[in-house]
Protein backbone atom coordinates (compact mmCIF):
# COMPACT_ATOMS: atom_id res chain seq x y z
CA UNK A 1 -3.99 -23.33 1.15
CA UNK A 2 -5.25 -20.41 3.31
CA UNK A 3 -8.26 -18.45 2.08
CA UNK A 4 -8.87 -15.11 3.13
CA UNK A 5 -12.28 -15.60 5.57
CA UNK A 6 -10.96 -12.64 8.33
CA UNK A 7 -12.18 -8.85 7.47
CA UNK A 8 -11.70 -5.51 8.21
CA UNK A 9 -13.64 -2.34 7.20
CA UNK A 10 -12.23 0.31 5.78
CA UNK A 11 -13.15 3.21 7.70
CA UNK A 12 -16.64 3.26 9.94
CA UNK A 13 -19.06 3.26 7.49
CA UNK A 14 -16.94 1.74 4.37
CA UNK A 15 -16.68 -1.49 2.98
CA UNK A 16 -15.62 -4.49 4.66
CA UNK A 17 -12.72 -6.20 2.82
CA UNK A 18 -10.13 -9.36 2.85
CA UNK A 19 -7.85 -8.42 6.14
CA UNK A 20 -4.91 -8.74 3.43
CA UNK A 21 -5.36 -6.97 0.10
CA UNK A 22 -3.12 -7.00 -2.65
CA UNK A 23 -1.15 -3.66 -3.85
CA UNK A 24 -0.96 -3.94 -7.36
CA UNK A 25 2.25 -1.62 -8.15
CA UNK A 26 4.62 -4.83 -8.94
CA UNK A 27 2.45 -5.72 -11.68
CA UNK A 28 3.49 -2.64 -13.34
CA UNK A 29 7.56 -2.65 -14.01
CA UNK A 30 8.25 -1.24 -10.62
CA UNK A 31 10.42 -4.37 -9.37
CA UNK A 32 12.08 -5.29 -12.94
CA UNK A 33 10.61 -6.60 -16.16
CA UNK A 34 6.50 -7.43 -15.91
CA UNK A 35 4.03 -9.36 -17.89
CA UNK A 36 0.50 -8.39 -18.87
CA UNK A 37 -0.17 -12.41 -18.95
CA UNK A 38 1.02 -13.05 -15.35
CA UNK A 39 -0.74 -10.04 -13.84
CA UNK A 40 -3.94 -10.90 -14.81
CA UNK A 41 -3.49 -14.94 -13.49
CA UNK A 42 -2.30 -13.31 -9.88
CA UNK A 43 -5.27 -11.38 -9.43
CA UNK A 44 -7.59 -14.13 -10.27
CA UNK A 45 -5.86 -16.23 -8.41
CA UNK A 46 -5.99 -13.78 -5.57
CA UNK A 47 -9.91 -13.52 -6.16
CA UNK A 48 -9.76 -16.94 -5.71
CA UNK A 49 -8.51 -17.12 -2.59
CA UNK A 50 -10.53 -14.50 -1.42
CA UNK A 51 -8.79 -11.41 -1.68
CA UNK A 52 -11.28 -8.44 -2.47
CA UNK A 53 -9.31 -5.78 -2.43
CA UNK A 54 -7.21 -4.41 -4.97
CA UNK A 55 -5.18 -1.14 -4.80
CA UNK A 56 -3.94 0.49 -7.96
CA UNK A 57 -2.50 4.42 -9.17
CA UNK A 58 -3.15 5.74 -12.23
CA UNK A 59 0.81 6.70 -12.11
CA UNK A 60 1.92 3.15 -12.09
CA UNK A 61 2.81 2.42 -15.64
CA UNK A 62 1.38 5.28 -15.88
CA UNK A 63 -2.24 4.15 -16.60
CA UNK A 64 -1.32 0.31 -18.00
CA UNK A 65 -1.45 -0.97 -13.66
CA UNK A 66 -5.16 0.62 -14.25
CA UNK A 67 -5.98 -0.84 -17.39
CA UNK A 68 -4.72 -4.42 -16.34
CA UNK A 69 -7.01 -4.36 -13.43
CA UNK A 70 -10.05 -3.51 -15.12
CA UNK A 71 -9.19 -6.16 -17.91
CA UNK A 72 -8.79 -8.53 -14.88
CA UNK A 73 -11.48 -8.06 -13.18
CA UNK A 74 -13.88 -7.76 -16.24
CA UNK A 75 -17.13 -9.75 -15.48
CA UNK A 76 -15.55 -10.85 -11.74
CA UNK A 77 -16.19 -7.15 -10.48
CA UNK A 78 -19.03 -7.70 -8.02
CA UNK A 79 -18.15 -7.50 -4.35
CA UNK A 80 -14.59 -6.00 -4.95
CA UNK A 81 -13.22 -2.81 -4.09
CA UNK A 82 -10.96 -1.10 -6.08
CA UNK A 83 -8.88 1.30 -4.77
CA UNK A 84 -6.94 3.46 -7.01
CA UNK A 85 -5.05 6.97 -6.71
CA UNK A 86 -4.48 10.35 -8.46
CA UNK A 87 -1.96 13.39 -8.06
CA UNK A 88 1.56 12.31 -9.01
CA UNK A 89 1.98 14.04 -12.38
CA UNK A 90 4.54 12.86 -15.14
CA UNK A 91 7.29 14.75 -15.35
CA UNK A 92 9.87 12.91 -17.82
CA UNK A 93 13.67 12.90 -17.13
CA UNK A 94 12.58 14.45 -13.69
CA UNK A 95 11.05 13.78 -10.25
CA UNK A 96 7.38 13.37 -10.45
CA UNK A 97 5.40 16.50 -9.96
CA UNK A 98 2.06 16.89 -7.60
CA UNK A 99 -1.32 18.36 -8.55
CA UNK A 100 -3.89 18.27 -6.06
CA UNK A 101 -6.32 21.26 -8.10
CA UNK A 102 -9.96 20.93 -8.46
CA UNK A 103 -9.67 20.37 -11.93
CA UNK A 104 -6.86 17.78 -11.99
CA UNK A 105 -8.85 15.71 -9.53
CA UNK A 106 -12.19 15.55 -12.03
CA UNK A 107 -9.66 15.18 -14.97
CA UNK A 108 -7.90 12.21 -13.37
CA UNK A 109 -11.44 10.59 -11.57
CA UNK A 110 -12.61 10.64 -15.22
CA UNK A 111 -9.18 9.18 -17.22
CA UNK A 112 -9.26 6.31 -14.19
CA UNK A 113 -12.84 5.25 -14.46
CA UNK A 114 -12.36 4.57 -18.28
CA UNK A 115 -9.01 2.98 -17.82
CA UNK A 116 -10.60 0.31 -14.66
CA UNK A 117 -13.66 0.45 -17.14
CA UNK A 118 -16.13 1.10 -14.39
CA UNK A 119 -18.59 3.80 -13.30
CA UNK A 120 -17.24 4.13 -10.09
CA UNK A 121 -14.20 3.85 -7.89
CA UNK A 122 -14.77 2.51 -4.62
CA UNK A 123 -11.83 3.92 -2.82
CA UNK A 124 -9.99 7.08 -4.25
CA UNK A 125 -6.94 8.43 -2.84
CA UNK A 126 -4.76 11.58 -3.26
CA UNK A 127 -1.15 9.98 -3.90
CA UNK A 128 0.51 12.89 -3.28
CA UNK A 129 0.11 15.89 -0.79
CA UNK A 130 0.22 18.99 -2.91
CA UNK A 131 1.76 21.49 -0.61
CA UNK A 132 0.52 24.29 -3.24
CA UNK A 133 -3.49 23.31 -2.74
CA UNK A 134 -5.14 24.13 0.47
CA UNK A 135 -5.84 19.91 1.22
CA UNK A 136 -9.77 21.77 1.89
CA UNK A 137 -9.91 22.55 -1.97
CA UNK A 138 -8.94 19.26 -3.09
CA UNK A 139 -10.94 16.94 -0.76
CA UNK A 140 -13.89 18.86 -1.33
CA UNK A 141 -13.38 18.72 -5.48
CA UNK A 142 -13.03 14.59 -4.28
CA UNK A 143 -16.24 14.79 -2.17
CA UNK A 144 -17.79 16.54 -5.26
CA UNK A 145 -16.84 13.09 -7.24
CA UNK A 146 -18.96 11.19 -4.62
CA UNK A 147 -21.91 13.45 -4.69
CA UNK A 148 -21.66 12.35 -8.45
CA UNK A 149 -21.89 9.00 -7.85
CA UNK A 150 -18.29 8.61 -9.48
CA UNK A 151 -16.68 7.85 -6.27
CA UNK A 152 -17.89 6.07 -3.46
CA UNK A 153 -15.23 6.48 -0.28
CA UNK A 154 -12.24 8.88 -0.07
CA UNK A 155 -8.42 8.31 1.07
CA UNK A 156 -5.22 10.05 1.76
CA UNK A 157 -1.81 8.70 1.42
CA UNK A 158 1.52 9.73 3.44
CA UNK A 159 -0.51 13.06 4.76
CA UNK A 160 0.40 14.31 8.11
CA UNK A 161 -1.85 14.12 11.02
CA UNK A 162 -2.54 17.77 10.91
CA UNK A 163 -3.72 17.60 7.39
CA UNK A 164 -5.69 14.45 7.72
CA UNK A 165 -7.95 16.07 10.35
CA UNK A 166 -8.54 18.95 8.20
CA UNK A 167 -9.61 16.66 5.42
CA UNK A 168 -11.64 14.97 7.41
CA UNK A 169 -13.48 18.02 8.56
CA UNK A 170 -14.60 18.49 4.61
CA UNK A 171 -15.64 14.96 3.97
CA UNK A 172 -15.21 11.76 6.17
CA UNK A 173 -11.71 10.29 5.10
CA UNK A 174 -12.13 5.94 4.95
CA UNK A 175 -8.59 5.26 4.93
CA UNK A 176 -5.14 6.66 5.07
CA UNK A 177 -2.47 4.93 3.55
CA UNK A 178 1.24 5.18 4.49
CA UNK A 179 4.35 2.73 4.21
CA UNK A 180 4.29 0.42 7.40
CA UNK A 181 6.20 -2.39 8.40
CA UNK A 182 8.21 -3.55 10.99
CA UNK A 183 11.41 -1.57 9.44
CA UNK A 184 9.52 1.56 8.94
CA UNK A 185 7.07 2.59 11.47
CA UNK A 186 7.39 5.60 13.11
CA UNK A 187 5.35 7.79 11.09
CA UNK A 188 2.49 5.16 10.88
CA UNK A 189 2.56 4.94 14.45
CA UNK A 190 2.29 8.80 14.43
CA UNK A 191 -0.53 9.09 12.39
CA UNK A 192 -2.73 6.02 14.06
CA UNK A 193 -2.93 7.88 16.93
CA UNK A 194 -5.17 10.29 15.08
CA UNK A 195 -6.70 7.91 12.38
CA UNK A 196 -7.81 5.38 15.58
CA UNK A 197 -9.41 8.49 17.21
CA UNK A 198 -11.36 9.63 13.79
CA UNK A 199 -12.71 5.79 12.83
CA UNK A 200 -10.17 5.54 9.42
CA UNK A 201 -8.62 2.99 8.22
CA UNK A 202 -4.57 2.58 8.43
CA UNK A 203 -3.62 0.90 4.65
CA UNK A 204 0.12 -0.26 5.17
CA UNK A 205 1.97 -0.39 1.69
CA UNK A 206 5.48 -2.14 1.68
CA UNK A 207 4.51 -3.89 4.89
CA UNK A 208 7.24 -6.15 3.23
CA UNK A 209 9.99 -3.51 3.26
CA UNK A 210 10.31 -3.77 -0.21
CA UNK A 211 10.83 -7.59 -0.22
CA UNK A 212 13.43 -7.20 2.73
CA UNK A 213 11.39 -8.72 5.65
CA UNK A 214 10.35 -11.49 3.55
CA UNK A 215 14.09 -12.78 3.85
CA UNK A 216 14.44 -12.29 -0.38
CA UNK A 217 18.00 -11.01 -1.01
CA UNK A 218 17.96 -9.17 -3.95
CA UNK A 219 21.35 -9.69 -5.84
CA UNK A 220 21.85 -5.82 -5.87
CA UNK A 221 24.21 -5.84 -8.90
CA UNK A 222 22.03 -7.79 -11.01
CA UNK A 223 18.43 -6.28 -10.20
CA UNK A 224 15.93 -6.67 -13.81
CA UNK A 225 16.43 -3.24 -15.43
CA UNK A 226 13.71 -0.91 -14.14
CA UNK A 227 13.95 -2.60 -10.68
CA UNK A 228 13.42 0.81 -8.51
CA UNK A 229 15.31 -1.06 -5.40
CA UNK A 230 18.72 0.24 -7.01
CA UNK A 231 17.40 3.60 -6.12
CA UNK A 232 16.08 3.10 -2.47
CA UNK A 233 19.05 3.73 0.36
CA UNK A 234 17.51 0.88 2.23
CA UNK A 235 19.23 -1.80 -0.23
CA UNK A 236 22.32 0.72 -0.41
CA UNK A 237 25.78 -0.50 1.07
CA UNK A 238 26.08 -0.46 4.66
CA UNK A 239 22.24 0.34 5.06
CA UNK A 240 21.85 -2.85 3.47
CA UNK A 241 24.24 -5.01 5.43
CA UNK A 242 22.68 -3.11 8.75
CA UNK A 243 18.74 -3.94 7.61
CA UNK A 244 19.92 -7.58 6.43
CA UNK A 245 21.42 -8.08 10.22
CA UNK A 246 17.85 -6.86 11.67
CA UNK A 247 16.30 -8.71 9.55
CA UNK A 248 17.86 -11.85 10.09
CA UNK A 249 16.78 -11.44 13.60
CA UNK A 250 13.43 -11.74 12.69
CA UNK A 251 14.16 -14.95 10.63
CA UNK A 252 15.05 -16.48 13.81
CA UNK A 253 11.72 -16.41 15.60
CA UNK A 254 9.89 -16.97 12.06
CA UNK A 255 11.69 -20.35 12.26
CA UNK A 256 10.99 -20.79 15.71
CA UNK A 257 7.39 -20.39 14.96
CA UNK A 258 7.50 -22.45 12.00
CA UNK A 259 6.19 -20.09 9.65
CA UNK A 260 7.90 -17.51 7.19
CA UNK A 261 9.93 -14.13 7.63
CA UNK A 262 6.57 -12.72 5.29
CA UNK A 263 4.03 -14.73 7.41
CA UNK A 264 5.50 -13.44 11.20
CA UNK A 265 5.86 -9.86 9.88
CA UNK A 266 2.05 -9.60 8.62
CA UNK A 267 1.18 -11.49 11.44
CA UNK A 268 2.68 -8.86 13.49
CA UNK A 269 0.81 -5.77 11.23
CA UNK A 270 -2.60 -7.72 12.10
CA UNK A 271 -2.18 -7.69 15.35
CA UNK A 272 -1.37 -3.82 15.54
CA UNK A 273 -5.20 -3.39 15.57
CA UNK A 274 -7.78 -4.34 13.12
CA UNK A 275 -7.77 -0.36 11.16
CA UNK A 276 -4.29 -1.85 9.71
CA UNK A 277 -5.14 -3.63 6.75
CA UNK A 278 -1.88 -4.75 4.87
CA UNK A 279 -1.70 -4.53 0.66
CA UNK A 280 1.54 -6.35 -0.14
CA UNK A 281 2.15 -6.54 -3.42
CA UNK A 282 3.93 -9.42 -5.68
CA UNK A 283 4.15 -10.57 -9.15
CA UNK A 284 4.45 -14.18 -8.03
CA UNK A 285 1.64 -16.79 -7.65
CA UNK A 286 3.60 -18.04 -4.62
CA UNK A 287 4.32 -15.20 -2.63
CA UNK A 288 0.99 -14.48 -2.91
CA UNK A 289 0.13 -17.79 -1.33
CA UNK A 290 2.32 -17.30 1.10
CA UNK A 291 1.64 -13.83 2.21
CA UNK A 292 -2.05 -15.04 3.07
CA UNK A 293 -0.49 -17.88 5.68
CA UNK A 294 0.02 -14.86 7.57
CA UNK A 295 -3.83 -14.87 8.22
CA UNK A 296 -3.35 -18.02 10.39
CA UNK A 297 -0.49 -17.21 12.51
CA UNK A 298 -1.39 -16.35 15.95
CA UNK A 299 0.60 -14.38 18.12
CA UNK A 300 0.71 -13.91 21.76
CA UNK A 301 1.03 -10.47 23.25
CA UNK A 302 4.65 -11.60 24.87
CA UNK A 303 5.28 -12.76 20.60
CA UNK A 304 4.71 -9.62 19.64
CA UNK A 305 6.90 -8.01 21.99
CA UNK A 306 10.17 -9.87 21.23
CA UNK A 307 9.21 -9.12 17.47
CA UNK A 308 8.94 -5.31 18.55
CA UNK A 309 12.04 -5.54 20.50
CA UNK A 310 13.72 -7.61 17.07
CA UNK A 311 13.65 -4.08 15.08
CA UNK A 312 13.26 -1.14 17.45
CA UNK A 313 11.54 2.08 15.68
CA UNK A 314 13.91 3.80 14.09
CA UNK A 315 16.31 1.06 13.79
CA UNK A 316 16.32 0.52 9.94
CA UNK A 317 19.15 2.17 7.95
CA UNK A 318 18.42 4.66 4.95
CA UNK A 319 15.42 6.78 4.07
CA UNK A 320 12.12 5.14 2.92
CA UNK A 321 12.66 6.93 -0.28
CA UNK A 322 16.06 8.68 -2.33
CA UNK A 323 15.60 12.30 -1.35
CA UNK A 324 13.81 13.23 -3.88
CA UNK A 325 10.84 10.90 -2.84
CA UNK A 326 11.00 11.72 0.54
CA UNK A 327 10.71 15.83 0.06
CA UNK A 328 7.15 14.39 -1.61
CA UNK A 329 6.07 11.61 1.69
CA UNK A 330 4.48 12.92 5.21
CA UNK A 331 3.82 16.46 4.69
């Protein structure tokens, strides 16, 4: 069984952490049906393989992915870093809605700390861009947080470079996260040119695609209800068929290198540069196992090319997000 020994630091002057942390959204209802129970048993079984890094949202489940993870990590907490967001705002029967105001951000710091049932958050991100709050105002109420002690290191997610560097001039920025895999890249690749250059970290979420590159097959018209893949054009009719014929490109070498789809696309995000550091996420024991076998692939530069070359930026069919989503990603 592979145990996570290889770090990266988040950001130049943040934490080290495992080189593959685990994003904790599955545990919340986001994939189909999910269990309290078997949450907690995956993270300690990821703490036991040596995963220290855990990345949460106070707007999955809407505060219970929060409260899990504190109950889960209650008397294990030293040397982890918890990572959890704020902005998305609950807007029932509707799109979520952004707040990115001085006052939301205390509000939220405050409702997170006593949900994780901690004094401080290690890593706190905005979730959401709010295109209505100069990014200056709400970075500095964050950098307030830290001078509080409430907060330790600050984050962006799916920010554009432009706003990123303005952040960054308020307080340093550890780590910007964004969706990257091999499917969906683009903007990632975009925005590394400027997080490289500034010393921040480059958090890939879905570096799975959404379960996609890890050759799982979701039987589309019997996903769990609640299973948010019904909603994502990626998994939609001919987008699907078109991403399943990419993707079974990259099977080909995984078998070839006698190691998983999961394993040779991870493989692949390490060896982007170490400021990527991957967070799949899973509510399965095994997957979780087997994402970490990633950690002992090794790919030569000529590997990596033909896996480039497999998926071409820009090849995958269908928005990372319905429409709605995406008027709320990379702005």
């Amino acid at each position: 069984m592979t145990m996570v020994t290889q770090r990266r630091r988040l950001g130049k002057d943040g934490p080290e952490v495992s080189a593959i942390g685990l994003g904790c959204m599955s545990l919340s209802g986001v994939y189909g049906k999910s269990d309290d129970a078997a949450g907690m048993a995956l993270i300690h079984r990821a703490l036991e393989l040596g995963i220290d890094h855990f990345d949460s949202s106070d707007m999955y489940g809407w505060g219970q992915n929060e409260e899990l993870l504190g109950r889960a990590l209650r008397g294990r907490r030293a040397g982890v870093v918890i990572a959890t967001k704020f902005g998305q705002t609950r807007r029932p029967g509707g799109a979520n809605g952004v707040d990115g105001s001085p006052a939301y951000v205390r509000a939220a710091c405050e409702a997170s700390l006593k949900r994780l049932g901690v004094d401080e958050i290690d890593l706190y991100y905005q979730h959401r861009v709010d295109p209505a709050v100069p990014v200056e105002d709400t970075v500095g109420a964050m950098a307030r947080l830290v001078e509080q002690g409430k907060v330790r290191f600050l984050g962006l997610c799916e920010a554009r470079p432009e706003r990123i560097r303005r952040a960054h001039a308020v307080h340093p920025i550890a780590a910007v996260q964004s969706e990257f895999s091999l499917l969906y890249r683009a903007e990632a690749m975009e925005t590394r040119a400027l997080t490289r250059d500034l010393g921040i970290a480059f958090v890939a979420y879905a570096p799975l695609g959404r379960s996609l590159l890890a050759g799982v097959v979701p039987d589309l018209a019997r996903l769990d209800e609640g299973d948010t893949r019904a909603r994502h054009p990626r998994f939609a009719g001919e987008n699907f068929a078109k991403n399943r014929a990419l993707v079974e490109r990259v099977e080909t070498i995984a078998r070839e290198k006698g190691c998983t789809p999961a394993q040779l696309v991870l493989a692949w995000l390490l060896a982007q540069g170490p400021d990527v550091i991957p967070i799949p996420g899973t509510k399965h024991v095994a997957r979780l196992e087997e994402n970490l076998g990633a950690l002992a692939v090794r790919l030569e530069p000529a590997e990596i090319g033909r896996i480039d070359n497999a998926i071409p930026v820009g090849a995958a069919a269908g928005t990372r997000y319905p429409e709605g989503g995406m008027r709320g990603v990379y702005i």
